[in-house]
Protein backbone atom coordinates (compact mmCIF):
# COMPACT_ATOMS: atom_id res chain seq x y z
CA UNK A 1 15.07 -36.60 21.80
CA UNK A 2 16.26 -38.78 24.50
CA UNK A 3 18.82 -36.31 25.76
CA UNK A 4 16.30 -33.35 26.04
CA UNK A 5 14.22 -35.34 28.16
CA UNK A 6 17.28 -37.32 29.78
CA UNK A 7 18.63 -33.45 30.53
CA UNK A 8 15.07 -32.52 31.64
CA UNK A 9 15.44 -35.29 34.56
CA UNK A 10 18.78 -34.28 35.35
CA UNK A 11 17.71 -30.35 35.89
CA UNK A 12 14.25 -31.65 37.51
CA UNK A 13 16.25 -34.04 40.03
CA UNK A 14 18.74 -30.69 41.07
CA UNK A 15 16.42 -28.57 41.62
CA UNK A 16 14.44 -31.03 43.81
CA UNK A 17 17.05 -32.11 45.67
CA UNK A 18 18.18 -28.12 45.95
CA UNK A 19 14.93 -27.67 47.89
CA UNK A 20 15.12 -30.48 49.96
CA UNK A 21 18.07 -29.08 51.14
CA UNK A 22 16.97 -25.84 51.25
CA UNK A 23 14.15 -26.82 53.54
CA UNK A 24 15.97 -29.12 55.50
CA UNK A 25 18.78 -26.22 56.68
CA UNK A 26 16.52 -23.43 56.60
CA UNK A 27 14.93 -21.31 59.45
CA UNK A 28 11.50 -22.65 60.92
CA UNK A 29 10.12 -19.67 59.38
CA UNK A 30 11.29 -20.09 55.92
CA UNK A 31 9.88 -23.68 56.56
CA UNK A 32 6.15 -22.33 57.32
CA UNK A 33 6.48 -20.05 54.20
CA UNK A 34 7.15 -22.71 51.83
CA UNK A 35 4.19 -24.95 53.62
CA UNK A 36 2.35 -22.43 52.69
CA UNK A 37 3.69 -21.98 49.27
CA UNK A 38 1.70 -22.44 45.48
CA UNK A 39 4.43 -22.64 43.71
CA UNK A 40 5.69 -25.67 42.17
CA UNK A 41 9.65 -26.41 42.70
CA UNK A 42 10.69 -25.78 38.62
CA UNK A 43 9.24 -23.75 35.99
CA UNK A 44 10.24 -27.10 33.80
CA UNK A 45 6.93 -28.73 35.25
CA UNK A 46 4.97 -26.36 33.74
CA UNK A 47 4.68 -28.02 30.54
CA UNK A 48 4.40 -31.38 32.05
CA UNK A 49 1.43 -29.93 34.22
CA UNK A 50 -0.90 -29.23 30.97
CA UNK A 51 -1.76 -32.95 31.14
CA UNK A 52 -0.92 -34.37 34.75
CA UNK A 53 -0.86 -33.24 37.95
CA UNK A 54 1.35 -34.17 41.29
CA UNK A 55 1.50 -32.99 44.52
CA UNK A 56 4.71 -33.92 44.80
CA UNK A 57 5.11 -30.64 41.87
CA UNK A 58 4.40 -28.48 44.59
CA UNK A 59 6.93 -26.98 47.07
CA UNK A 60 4.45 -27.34 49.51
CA UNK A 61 4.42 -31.38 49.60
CA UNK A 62 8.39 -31.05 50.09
CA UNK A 63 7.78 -28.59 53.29
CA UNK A 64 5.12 -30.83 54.59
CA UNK A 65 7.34 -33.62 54.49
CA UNK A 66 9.78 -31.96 56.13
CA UNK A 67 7.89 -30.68 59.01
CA UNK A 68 7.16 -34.38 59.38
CA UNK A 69 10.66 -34.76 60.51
CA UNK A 70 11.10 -32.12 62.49
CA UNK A 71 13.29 -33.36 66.42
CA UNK A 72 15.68 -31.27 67.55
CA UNK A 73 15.20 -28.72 70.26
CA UNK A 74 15.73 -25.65 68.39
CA UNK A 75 13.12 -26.05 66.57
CA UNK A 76 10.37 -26.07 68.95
CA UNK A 77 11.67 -22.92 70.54
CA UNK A 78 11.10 -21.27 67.22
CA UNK A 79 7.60 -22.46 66.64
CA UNK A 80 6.36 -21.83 70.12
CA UNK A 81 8.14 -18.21 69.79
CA UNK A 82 6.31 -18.23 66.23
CA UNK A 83 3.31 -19.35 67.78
CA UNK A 84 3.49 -16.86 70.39
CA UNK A 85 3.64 -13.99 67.57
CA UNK A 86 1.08 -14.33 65.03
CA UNK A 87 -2.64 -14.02 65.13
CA UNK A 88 -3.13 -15.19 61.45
CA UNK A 89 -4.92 -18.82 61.74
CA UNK A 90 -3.27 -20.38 58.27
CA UNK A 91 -0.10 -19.76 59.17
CA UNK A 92 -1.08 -21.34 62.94
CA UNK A 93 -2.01 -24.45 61.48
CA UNK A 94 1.36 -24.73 60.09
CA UNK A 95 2.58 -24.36 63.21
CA UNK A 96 0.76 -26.81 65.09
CA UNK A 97 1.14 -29.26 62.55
CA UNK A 98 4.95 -28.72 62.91
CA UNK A 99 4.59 -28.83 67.18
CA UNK A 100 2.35 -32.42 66.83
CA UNK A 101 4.57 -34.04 64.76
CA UNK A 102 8.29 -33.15 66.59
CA UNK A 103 5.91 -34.08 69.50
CA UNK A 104 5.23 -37.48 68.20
CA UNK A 105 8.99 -37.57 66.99
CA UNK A 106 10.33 -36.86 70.60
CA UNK A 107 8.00 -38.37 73.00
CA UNK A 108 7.86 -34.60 74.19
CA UNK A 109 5.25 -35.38 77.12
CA UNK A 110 4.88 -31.79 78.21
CA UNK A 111 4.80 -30.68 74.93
CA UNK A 112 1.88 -32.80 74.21
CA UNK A 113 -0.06 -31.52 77.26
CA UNK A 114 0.31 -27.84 75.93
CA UNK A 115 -1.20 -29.19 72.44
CA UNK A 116 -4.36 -30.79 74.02
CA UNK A 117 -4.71 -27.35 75.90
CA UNK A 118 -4.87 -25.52 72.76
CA UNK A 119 -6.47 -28.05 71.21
CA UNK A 120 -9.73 -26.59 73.24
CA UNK A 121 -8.62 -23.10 73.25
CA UNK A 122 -8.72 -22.80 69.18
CA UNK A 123 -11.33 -21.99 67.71
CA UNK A 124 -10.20 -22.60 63.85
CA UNK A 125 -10.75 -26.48 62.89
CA UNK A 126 -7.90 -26.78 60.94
CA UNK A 127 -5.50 -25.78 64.09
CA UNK A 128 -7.50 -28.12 65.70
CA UNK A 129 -7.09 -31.06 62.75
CA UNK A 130 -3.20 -30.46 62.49
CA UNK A 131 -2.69 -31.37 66.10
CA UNK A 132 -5.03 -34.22 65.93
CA UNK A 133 -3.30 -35.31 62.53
CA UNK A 134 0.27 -34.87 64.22
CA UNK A 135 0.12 -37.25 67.24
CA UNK A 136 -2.22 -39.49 65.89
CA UNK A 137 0.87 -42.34 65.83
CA UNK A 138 2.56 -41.24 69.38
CA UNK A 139 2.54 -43.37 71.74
CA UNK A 140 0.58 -42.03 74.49
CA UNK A 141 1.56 -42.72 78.51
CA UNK A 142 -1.05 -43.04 80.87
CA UNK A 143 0.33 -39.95 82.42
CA UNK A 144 -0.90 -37.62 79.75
CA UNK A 145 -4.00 -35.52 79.65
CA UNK A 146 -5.95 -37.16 76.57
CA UNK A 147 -9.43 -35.78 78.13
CA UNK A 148 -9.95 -33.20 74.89
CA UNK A 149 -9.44 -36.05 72.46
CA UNK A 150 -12.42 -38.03 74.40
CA UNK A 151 -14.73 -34.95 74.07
CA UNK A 152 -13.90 -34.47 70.26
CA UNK A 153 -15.53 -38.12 69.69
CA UNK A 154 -18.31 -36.71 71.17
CA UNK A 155 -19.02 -34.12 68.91
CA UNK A 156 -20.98 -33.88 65.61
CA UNK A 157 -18.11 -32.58 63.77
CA UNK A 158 -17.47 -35.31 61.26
CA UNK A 159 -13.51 -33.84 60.29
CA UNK A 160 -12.89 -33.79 64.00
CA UNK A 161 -15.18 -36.53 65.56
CA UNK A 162 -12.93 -39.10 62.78
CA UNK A 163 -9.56 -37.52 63.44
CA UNK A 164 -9.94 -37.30 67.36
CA UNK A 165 -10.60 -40.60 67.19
CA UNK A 166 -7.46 -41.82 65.15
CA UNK A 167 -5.68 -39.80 67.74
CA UNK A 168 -7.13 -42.08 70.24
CA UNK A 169 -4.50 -44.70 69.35
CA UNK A 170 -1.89 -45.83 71.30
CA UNK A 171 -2.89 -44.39 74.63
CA UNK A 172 -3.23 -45.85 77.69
CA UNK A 173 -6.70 -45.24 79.48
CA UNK A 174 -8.76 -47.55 80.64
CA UNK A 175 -11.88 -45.37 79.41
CA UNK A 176 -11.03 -45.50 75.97
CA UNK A 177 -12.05 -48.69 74.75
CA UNK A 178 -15.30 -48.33 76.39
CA UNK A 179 -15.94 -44.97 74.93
CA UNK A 180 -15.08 -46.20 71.17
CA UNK A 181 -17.35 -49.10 71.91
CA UNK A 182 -20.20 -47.44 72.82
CA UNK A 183 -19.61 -44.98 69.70
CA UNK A 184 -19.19 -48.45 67.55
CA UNK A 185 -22.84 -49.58 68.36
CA UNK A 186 -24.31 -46.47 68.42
CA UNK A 187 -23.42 -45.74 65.01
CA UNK A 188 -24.85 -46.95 61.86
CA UNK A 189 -21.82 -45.28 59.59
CA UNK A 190 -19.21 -47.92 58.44
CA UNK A 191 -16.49 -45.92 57.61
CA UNK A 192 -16.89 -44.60 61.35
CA UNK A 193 -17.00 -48.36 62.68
CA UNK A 194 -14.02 -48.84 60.04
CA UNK A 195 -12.01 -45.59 61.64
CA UNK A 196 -13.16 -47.51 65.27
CA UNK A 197 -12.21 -50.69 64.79
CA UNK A 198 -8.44 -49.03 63.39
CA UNK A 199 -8.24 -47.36 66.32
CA UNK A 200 -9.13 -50.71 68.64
CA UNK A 201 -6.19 -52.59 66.76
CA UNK A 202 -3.76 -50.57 69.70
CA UNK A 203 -6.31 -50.06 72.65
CA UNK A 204 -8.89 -52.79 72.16
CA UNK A 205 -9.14 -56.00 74.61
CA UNK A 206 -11.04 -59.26 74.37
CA UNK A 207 -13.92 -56.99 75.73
CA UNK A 208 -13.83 -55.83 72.38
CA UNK A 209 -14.49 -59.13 70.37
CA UNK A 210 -17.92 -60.12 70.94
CA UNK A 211 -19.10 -56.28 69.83
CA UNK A 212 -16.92 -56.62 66.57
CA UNK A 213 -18.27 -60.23 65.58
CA UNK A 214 -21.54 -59.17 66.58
CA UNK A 215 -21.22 -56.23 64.07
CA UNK A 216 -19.55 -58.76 60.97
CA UNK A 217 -22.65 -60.50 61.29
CA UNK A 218 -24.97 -57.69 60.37
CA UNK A 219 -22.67 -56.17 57.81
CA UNK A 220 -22.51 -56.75 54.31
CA UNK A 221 -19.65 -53.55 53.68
CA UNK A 222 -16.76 -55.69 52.03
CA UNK A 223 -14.43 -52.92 54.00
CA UNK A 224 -15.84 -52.84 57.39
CA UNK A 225 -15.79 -56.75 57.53
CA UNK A 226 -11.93 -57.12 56.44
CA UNK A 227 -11.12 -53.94 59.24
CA UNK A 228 -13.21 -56.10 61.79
CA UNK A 229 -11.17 -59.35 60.88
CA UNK A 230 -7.44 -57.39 61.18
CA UNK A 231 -8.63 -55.78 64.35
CA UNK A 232 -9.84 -59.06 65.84
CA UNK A 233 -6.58 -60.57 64.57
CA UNK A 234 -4.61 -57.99 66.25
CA UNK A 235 -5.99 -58.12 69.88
CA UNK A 236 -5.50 -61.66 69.82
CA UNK A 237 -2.12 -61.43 68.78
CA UNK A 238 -1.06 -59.33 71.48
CA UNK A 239 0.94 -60.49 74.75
């Protein structure tokens, strides 16, 4: 019995790592396909999938992952020129999640402008949430136009309002911390204080402490106190 399941592994782990490859040396547009695939990598998970469940099953998590890593210039020639030629919104959101993240990968400044321009143009939210989700971790210079991630916190969108500001961190505008303070009093929400105070940990200043004390003290949410204490922690750690 051990060697059916030890074979089981073995056939499991080639097939995995087949796809990996697959994906890794494939064509941008083979990549989008398999983002956007149901399918799960090996018909010997099917058993196995009567009584659990992954994501990592599914080709889809392997693409995603992938698209994660995407740097070279190649490859954002063939999403912008994939961009450029479809009209069908799912398969967009692919693509912009594949453009925000070799963005973040590359520092790709003028890329990054061209994101926040269609980050107003579309109309879809989930375009909109794979660019936010994408450069949420670049670091942002003060040269770059982050005005459409400002209006996003503005908006009553919850998906949006939370992810535009994540992608608020690590830029470089003086009007940021001010704008995610006056959004931290104004709202009586913790897990939007929580999402704040995350966001703070890279563009807050001492201006910040006295409003995130101030809000520990009326708290009792276990999670929104322990964000408040890294947060603090980490603007007084910095140089």
């Amino acid at each position: 019995m051990f060697d059916i399941f030890g074979n089981t592994n073995k056939k499991l782990e080639k097939a995995r790592l087949e796809l990996t490859e697959s994906l890794k040396n494939g064509s941008i547009g083979y990549l989008l396909d398999q983002m956007n695939s149901r399918e799960i990598y090996s018909p010997l998970l099917t058993e196995k999938r009567k009584t659990q469940i992954s994501s990592t099953d599914d080709i889809s998590w392997y693409a995603y992952r992938r698209a994660e890593e995407l740097n070279v210039p190649p490859e954002k020639q063939e999403l912008i020129d994939h961009l450029s030629s479809t009209t069908d919104d799912n398969r967009k959101h692919h693509i912009y999640f594949c453009l925000a993240h070799y963005c973040k990968n590359t520092l790709d400044n003028s890329l990054f402008n061209f994101l926040m321009d269609r980050l107003e143009a579309e109309k879809d939210q989930q375009c909109k949430l794979s660019i936010l989700i994408g450069i949420a971790d670049m670091t942002k210079d003060a040269t770059l136009n982050i005005e459409p991630l400002k209006k996003l916190t503005k908006i009553r969108n919850r998906d949006l309002k939370i992810n535009s500001i994540i992608a608020l961190r690590k830029t470089n505008d003086k009007e940021v911390e001010g704008l995610l303070l006056s959004i931290f009093v104004e709202t009586k929400n913790s897990h939007t204080k929580s999402t704040i105070t995350y966001t703070l940990e890279t563009t807050g200043t001492s201006k910040s402490v006295p409003f995130l004390k101030e809000a520990y003290k009326k708290t009792r949410d276990y999670q929104l106190r322990s964000a408040i204490e890294r947060t603090i922690e980490k603007i007084k750690g910095k140089p």
